[in-house]
Protein backbone atom coordinates (compact mmCIF):
# COMPACT_ATOMS: atom_id res chain seq x y z
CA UNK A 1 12.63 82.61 -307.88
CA UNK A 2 14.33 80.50 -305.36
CA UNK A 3 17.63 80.44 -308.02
CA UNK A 4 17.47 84.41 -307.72
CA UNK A 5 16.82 84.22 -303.91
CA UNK A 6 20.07 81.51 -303.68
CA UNK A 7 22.91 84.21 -306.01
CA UNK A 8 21.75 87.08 -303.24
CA UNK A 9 22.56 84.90 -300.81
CA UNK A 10 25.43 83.17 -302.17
CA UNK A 11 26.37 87.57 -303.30
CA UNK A 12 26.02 88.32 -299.53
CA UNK A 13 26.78 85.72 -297.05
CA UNK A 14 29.88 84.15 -299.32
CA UNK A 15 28.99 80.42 -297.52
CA UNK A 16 31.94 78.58 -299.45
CA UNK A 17 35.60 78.50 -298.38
CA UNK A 18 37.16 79.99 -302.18
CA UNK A 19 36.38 82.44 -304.36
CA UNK A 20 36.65 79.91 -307.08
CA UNK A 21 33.94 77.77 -305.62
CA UNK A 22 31.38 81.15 -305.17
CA UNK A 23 31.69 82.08 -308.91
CA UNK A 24 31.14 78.36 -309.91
CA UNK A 25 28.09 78.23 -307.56
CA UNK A 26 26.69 81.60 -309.24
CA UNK A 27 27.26 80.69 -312.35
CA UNK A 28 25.49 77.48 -311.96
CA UNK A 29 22.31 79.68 -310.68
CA UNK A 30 23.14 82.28 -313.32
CA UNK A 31 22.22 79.18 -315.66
CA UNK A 32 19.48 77.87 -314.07
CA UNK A 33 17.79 81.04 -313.53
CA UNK A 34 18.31 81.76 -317.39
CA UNK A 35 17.19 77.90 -318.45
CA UNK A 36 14.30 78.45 -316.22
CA UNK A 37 13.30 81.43 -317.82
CA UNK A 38 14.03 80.07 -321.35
CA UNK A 39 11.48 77.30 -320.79
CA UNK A 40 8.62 79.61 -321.20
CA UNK A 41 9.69 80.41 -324.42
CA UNK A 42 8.88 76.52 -325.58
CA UNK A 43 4.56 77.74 -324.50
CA UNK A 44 2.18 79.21 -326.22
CA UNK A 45 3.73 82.75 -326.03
CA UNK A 46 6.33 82.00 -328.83
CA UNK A 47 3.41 81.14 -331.48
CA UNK A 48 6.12 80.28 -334.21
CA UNK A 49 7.88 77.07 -334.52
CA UNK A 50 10.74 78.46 -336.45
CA UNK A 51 11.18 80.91 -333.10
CA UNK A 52 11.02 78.14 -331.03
CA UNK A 53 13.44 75.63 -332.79
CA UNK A 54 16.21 78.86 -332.66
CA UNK A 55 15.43 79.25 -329.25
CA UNK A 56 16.22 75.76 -328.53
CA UNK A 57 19.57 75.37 -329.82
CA UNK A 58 20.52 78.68 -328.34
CA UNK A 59 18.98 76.42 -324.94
CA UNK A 60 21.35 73.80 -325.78
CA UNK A 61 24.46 76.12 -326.26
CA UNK A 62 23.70 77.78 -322.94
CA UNK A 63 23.52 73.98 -321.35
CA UNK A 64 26.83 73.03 -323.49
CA UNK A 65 29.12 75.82 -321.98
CA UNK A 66 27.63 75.18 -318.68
CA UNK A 67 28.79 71.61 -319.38
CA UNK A 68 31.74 72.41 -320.94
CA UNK A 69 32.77 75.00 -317.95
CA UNK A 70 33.15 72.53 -315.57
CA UNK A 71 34.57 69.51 -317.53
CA UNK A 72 37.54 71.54 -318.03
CA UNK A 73 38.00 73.14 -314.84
CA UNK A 74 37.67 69.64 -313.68
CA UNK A 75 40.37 68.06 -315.81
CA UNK A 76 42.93 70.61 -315.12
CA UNK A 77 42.30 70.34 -311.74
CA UNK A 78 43.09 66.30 -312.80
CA UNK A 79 46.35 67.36 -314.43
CA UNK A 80 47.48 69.05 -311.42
CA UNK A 81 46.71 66.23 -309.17
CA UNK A 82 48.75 63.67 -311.42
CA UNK A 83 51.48 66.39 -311.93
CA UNK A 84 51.96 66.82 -307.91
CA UNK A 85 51.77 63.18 -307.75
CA UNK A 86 54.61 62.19 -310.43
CA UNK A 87 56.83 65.11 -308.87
CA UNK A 88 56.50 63.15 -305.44
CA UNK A 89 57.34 60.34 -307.32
């Protein structure tokens, strides 16, 4: 709950300086929240392995583009820094 609790915040106060940074930051909870969720699926209330196996790779995926999300925002955020830098140059 506190993930839900931190997006209405984050939805109504706005704490960071950019945009960009906000949707990062609720997309990060988005993710948690839905991870958090998606570990009670690995109990006793999914009774079939097979169910449980797809439900962790879809798990994975979910982690992967969370992963993935940021790795690229942070290398072209990289690039720009070394293109400013060999333009000073």
């Amino acid at each position: 709950m506190i993930s839900v609790f931190m997006i209405m915040y984050l939805f109504w106060y706005r704490p960071l300086d950019s945009v960009f940074a906000l949707r990062m930051e609720v997309m990060n909870e988005t993710t948690l929240t839905f991870l958090y969720y998606g570990m009670l699926c690995f109990t006793d209330f999914v009774p079939e392995p097979e169910t449980r196996s797809l439900l962790g790779f879809i798990y994975m995926g979910v982690s992967l583009v969370n992963i993935l999300v940021h790795l690229t925002f942070l290398a072209l955020a990289s690039c720009n820094k070394i293109k400013l830098r060999c333009k000073k140059c």
